[in-house]
PDB file of N, CA and C in Angstrom:
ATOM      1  N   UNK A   1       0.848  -1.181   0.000  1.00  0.00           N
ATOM      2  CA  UNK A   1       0.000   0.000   0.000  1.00  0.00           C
ATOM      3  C   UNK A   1       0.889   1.239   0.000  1.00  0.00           C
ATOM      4  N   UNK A   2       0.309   2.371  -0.661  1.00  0.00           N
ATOM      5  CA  UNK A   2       1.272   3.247  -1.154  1.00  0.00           C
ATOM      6  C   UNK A   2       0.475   4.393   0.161  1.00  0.00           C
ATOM      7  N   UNK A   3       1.121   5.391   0.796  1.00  0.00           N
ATOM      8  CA  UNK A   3       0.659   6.600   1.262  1.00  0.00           C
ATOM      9  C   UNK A   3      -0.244   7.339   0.964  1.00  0.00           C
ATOM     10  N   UNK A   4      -1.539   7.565   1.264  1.00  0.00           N
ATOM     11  CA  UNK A   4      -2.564   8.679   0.587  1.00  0.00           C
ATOM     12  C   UNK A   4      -2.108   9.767   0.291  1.00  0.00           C
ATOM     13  N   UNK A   5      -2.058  10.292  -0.941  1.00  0.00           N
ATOM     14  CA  UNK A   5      -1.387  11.523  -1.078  1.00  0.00           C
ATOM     15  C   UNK A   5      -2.411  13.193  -0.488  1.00  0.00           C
ATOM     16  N   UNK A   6      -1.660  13.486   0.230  1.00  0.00           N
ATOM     17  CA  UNK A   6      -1.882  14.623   1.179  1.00  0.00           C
ATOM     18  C   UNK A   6      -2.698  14.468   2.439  1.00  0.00           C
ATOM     19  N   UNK A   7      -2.297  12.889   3.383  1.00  0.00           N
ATOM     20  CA  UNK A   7      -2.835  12.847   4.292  1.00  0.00           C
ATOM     21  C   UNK A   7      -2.921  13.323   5.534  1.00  0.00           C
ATOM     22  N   UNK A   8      -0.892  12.943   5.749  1.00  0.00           N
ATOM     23  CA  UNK A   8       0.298  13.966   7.003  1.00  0.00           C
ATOM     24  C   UNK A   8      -0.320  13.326   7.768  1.00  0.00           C
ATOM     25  N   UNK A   9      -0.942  11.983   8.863  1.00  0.00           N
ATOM     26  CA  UNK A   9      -1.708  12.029   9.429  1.00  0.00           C
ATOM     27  C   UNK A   9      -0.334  11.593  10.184  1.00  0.00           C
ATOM     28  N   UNK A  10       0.043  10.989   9.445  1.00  0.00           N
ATOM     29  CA  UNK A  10       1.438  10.126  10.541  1.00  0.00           C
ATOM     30  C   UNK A  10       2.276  11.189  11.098  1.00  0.00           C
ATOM     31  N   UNK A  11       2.118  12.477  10.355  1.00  0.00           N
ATOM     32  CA  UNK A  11       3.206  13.389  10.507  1.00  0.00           C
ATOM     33  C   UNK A  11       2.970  14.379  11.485  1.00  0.00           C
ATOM     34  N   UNK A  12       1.831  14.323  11.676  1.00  0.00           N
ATOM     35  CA  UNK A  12       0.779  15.057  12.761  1.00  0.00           C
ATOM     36  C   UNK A  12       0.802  14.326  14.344  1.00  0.00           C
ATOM     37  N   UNK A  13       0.084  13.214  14.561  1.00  0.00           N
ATOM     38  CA  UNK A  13      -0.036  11.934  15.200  1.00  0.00           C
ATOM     39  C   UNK A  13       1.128  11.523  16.124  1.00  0.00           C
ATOM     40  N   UNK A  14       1.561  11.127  15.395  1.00  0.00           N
ATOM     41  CA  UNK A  14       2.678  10.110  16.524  1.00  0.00           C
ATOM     42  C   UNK A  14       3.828  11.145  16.783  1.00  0.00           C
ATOM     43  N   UNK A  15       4.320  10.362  17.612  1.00  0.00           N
ATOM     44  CA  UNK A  15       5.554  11.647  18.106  1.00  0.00           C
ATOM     45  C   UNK A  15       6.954  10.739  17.703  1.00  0.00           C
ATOM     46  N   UNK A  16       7.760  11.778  17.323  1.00  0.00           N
ATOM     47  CA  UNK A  16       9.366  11.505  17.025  1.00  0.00           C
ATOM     48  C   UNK A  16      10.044  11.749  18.182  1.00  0.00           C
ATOM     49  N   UNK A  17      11.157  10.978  18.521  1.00  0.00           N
ATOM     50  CA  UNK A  17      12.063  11.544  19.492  1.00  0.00           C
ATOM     51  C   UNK A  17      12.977  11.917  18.698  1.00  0.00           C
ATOM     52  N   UNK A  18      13.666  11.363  17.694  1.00  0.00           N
ATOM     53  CA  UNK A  18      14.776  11.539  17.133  1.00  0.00           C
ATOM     54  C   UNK A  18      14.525  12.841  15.883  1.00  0.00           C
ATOM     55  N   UNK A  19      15.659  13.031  15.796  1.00  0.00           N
ATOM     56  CA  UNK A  19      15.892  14.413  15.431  1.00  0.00           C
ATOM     57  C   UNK A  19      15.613  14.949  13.761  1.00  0.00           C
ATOM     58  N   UNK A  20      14.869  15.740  13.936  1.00  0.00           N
ATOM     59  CA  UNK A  20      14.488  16.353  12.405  1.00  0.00           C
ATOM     60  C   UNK A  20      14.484  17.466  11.880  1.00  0.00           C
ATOM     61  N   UNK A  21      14.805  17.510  10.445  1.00  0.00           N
ATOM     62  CA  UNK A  21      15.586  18.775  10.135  1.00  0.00           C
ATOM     63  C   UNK A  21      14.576  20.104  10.463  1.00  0.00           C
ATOM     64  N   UNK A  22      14.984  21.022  11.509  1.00  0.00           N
ATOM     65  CA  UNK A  22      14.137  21.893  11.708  1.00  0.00           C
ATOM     66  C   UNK A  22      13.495  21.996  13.106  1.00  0.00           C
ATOM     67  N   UNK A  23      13.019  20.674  13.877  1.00  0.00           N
ATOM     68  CA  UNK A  23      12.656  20.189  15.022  1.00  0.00           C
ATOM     69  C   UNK A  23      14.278  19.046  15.409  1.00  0.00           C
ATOM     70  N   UNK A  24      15.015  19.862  16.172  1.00  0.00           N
ATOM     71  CA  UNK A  24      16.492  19.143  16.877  1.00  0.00           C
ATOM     72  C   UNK A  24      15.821  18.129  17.495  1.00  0.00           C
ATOM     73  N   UNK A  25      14.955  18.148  18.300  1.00  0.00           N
ATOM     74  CA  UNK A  25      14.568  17.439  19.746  1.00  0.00           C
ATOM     75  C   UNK A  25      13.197  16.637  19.420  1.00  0.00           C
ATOM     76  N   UNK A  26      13.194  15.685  18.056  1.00  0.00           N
ATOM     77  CA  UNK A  26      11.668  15.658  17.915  1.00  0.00           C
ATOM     78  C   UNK A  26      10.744  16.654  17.490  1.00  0.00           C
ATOM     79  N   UNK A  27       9.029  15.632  17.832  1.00  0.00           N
ATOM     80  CA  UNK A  27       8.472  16.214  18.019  1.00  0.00           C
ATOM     81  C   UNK A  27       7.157  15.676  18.894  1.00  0.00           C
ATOM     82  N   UNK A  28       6.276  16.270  19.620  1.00  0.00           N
ATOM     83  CA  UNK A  28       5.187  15.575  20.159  1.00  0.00           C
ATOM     84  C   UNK A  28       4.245  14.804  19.269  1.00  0.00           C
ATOM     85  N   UNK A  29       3.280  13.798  19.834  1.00  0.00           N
ATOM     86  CA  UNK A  29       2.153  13.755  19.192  1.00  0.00           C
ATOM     87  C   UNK A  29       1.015  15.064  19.219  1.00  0.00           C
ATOM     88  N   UNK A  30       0.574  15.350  17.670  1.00  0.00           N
ATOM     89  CA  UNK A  30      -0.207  16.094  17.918  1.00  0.00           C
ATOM     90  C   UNK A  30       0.207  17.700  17.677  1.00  0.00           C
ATOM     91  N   UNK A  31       1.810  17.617  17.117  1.00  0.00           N
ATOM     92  CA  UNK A  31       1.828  18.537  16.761  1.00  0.00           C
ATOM     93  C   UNK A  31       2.524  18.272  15.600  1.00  0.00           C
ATOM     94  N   UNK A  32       2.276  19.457  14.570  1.00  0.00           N
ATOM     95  CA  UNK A  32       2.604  18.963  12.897  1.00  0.00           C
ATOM     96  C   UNK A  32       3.987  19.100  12.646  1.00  0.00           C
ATOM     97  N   UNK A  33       4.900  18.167  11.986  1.00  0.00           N
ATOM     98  CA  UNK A  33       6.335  18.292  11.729  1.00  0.00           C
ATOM     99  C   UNK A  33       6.217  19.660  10.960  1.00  0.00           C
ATOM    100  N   UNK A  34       7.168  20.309  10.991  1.00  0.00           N
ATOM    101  CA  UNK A  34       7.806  21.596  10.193  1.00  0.00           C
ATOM    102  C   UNK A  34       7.912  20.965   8.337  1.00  0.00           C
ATOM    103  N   UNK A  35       8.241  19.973   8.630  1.00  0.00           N
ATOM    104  CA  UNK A  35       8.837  19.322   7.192  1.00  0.00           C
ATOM    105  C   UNK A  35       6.901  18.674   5.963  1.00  0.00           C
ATOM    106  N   UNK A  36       6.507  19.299   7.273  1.00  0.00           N
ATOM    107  CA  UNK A  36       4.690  19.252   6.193  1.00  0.00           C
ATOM    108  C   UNK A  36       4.455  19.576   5.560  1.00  0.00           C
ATOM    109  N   UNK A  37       4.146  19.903   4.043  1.00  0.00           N
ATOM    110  CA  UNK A  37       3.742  21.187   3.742  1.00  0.00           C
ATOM    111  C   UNK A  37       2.131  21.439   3.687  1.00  0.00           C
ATOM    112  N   UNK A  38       1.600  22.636   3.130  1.00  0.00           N
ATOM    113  CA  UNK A  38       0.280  23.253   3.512  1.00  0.00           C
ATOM    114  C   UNK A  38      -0.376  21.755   2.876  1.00  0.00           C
ATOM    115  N   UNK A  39       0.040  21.339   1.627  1.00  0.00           N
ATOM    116  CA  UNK A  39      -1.263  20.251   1.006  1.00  0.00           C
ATOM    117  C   UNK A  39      -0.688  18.914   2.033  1.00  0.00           C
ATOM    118  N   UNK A  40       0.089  18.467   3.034  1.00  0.00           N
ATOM    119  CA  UNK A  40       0.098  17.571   3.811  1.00  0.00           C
ATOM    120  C   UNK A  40       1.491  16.604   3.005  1.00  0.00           C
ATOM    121  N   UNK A  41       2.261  16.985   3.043  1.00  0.00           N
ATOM    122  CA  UNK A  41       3.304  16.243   1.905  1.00  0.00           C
ATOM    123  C   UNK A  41       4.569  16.361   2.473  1.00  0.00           C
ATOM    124  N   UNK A  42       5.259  15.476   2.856  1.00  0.00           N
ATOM    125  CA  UNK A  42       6.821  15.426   3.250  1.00  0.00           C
ATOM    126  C   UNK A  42       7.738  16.166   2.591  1.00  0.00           C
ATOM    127  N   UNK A  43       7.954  17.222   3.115  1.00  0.00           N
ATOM    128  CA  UNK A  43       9.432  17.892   2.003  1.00  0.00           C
ATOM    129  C   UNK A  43      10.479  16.757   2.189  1.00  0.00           C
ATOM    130  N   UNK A  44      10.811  15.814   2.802  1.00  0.00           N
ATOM    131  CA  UNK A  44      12.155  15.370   2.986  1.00  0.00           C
ATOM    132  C   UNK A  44      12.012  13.847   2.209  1.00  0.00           C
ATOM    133  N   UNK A  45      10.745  13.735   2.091  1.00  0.00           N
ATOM    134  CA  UNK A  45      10.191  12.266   1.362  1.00  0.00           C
ATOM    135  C   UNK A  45      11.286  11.785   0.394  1.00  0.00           C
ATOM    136  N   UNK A  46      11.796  10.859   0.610  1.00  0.00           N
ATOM    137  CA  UNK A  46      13.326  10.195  -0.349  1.00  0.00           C
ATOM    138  C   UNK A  46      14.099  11.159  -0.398  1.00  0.00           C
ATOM    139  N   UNK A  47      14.417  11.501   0.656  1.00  0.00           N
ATOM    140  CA  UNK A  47      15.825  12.104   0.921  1.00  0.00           C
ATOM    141  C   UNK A  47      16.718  11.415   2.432  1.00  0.00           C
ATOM    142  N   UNK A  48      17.783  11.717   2.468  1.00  0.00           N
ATOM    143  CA  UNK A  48      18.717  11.094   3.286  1.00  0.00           C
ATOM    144  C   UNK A  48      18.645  11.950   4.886  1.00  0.00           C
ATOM    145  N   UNK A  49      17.998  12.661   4.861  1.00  0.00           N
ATOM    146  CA  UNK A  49      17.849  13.795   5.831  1.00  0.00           C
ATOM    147  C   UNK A  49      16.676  13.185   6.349  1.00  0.00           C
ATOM    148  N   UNK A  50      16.092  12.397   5.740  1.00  0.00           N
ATOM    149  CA  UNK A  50      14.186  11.755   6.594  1.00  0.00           C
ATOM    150  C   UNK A  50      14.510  10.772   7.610  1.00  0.00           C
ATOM    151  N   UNK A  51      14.333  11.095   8.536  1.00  0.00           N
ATOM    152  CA  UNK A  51      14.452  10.172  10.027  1.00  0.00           C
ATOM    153  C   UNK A  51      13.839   8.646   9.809  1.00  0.00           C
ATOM    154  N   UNK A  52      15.028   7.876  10.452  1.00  0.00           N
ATOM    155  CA  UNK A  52      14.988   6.631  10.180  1.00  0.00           C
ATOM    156  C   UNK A  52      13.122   6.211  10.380  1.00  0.00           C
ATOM    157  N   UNK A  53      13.264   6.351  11.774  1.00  0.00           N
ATOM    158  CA  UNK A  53      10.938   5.901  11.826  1.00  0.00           C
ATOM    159  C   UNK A  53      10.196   6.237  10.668  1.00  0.00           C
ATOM    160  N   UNK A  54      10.638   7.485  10.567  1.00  0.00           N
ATOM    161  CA  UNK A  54       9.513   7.514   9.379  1.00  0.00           C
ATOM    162  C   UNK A  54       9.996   6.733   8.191  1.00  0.00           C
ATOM    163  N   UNK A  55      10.980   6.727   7.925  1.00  0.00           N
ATOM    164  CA  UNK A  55      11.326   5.479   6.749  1.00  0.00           C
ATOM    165  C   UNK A  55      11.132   4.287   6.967  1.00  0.00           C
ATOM    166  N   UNK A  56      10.736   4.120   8.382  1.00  0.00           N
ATOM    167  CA  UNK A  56      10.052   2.459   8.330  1.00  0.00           C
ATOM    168  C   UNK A  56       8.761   2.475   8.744  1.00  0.00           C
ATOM    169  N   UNK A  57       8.486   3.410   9.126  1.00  0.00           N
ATOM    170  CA  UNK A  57       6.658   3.284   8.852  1.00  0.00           C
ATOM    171  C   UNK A  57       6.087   2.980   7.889  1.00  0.00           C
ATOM    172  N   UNK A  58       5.368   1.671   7.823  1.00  0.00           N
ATOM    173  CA  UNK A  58       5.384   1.186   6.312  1.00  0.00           C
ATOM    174  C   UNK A  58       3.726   1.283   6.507  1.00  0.00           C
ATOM    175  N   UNK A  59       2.858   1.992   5.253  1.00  0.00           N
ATOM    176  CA  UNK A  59       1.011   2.269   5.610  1.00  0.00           C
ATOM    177  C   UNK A  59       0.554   1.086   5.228  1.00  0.00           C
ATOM    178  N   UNK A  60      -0.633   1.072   6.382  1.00  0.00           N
ATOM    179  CA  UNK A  60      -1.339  -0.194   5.643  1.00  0.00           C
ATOM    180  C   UNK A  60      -2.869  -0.026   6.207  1.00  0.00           C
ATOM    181  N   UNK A  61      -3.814  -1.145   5.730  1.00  0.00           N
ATOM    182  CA  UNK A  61      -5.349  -0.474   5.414  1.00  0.00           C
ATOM    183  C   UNK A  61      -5.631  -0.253   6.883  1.00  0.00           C
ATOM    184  N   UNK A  62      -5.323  -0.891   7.791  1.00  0.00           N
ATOM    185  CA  UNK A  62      -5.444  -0.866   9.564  1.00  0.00           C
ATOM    186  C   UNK A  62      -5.100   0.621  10.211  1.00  0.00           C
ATOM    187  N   UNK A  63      -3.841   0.978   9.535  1.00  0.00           N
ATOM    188  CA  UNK A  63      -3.751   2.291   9.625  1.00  0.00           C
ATOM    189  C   UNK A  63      -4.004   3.250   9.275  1.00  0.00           C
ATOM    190  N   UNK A  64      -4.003   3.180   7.877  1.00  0.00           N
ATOM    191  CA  UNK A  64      -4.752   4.335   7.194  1.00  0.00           C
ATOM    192  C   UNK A  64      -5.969   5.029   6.972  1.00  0.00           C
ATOM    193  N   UNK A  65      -6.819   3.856   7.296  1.00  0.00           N
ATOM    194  CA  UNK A  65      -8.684   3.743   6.987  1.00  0.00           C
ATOM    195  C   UNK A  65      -8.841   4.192   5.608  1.00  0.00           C
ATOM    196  N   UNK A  66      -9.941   4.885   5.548  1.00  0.00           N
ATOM    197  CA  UNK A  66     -10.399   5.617   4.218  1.00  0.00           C
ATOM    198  C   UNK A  66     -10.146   7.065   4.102  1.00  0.00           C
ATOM    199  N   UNK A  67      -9.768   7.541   4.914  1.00  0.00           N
ATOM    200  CA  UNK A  67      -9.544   8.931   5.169  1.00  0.00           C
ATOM    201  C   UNK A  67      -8.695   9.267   6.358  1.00  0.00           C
ATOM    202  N   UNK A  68      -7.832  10.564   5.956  1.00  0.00           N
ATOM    203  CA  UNK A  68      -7.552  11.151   6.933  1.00  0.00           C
ATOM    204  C   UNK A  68      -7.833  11.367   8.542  1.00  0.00           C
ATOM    205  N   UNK A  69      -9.126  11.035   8.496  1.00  0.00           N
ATOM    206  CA  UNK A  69      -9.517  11.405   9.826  1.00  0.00           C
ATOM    207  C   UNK A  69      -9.694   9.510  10.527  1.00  0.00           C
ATOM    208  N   UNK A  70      -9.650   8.612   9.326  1.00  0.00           N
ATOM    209  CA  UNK A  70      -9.764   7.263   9.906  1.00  0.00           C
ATOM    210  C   UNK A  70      -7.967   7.074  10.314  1.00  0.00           C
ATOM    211  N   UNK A  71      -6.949   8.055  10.031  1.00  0.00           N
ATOM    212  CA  UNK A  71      -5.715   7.854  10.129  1.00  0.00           C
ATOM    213  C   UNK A  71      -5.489   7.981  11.387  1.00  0.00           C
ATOM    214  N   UNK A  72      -5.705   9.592  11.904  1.00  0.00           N
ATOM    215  CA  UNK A  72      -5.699  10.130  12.803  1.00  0.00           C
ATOM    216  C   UNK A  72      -6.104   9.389  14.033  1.00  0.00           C
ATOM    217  N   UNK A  73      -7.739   8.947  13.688  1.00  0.00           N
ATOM    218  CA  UNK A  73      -7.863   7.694  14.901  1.00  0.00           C
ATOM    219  C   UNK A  73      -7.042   6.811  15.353  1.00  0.00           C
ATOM    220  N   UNK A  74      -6.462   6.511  14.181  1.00  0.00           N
ATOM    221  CA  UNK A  74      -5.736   5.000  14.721  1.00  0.00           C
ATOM    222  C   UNK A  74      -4.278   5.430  15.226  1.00  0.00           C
ATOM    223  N   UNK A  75      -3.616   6.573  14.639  1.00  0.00           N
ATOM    224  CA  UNK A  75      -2.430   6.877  15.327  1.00  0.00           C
ATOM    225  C   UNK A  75      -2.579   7.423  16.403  1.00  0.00           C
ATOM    226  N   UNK A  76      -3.652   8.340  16.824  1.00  0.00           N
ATOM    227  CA  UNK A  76      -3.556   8.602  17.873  1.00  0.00           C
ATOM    228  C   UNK A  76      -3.893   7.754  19.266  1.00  0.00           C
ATOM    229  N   UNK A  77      -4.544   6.714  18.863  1.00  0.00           N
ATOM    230  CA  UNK A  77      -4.918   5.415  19.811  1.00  0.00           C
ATOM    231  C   UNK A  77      -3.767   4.824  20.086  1.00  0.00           C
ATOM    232  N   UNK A  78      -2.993   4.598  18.491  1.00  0.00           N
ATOM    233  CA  UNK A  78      -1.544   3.769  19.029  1.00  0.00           C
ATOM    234  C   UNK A  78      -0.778   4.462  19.914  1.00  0.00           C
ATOM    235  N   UNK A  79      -0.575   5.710  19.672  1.00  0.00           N
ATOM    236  CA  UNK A  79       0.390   6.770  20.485  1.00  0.00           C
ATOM    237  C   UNK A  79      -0.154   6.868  21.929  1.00  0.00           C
ATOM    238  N   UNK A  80      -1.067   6.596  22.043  1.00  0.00           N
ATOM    239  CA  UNK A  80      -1.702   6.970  23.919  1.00  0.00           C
ATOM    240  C   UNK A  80      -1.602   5.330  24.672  1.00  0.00           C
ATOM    241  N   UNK A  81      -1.455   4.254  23.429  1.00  0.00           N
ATOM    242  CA  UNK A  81      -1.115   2.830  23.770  1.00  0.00           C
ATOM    243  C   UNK A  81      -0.009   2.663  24.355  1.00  0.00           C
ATOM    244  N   UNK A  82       0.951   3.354  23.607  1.00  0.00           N
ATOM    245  CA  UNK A  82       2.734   3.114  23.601  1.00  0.00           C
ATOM    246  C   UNK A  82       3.022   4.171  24.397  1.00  0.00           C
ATOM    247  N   UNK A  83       2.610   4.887  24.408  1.00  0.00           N
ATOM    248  CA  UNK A  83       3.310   6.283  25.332  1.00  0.00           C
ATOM    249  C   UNK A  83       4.002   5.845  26.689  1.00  0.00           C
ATOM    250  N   UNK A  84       5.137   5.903  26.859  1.00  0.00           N
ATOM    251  CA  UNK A  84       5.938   5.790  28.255  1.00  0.00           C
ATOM    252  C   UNK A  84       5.105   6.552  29.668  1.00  0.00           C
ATOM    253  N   UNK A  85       4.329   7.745  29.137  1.00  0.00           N
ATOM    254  CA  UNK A  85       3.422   8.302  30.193  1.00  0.00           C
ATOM    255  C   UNK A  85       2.306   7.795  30.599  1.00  0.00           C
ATOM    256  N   UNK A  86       1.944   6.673  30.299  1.00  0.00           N
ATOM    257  CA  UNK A  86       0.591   5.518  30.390  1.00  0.00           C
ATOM    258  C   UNK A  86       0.582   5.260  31.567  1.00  0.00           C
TER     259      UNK A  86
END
């Protein structure tokens, strides 16, 4: 399964610890990477500068749903699952 084009839901959603161009320190869930742009699109997408997680976040129909907002659900469920603050 290929990425919905202009979804960002992953990019929004889950949180990074590791470091991205623009955000040194991460970023939270819930707040939008810098590297988004306005239509929801990775500036760094196949480049060597894209943080390892997100290069292995691989989409699939469980995650993605049908929409954006079926994305959002599910990452943000996983992220409050996994969170070390649980």
């Amino acid at each position: 399964m290929d990425c919905r084009v202009g979804c960002g839901a992953c990019c929004v959603a889950l949180s990074i610890s590791s470091p991205i161009p623009g955000m040194p320190d991460g970023k939270p869930s819930g707040v939008r990477c810098v590297q988004l742009t306005d239509d929801n699109r990775c500036m760094l997408w196949g480049k060597a500068e894209r943080p390892e997680v997100c290069n292995r976040l691989t989409p699939m129909v469980e995650m993605c749903g049908e929409t954006t907002d079926d994305a959002l659900r599910y990452l943000y469920r996983l992220e409050s699952q996994t969170s070390p603050r649980r």
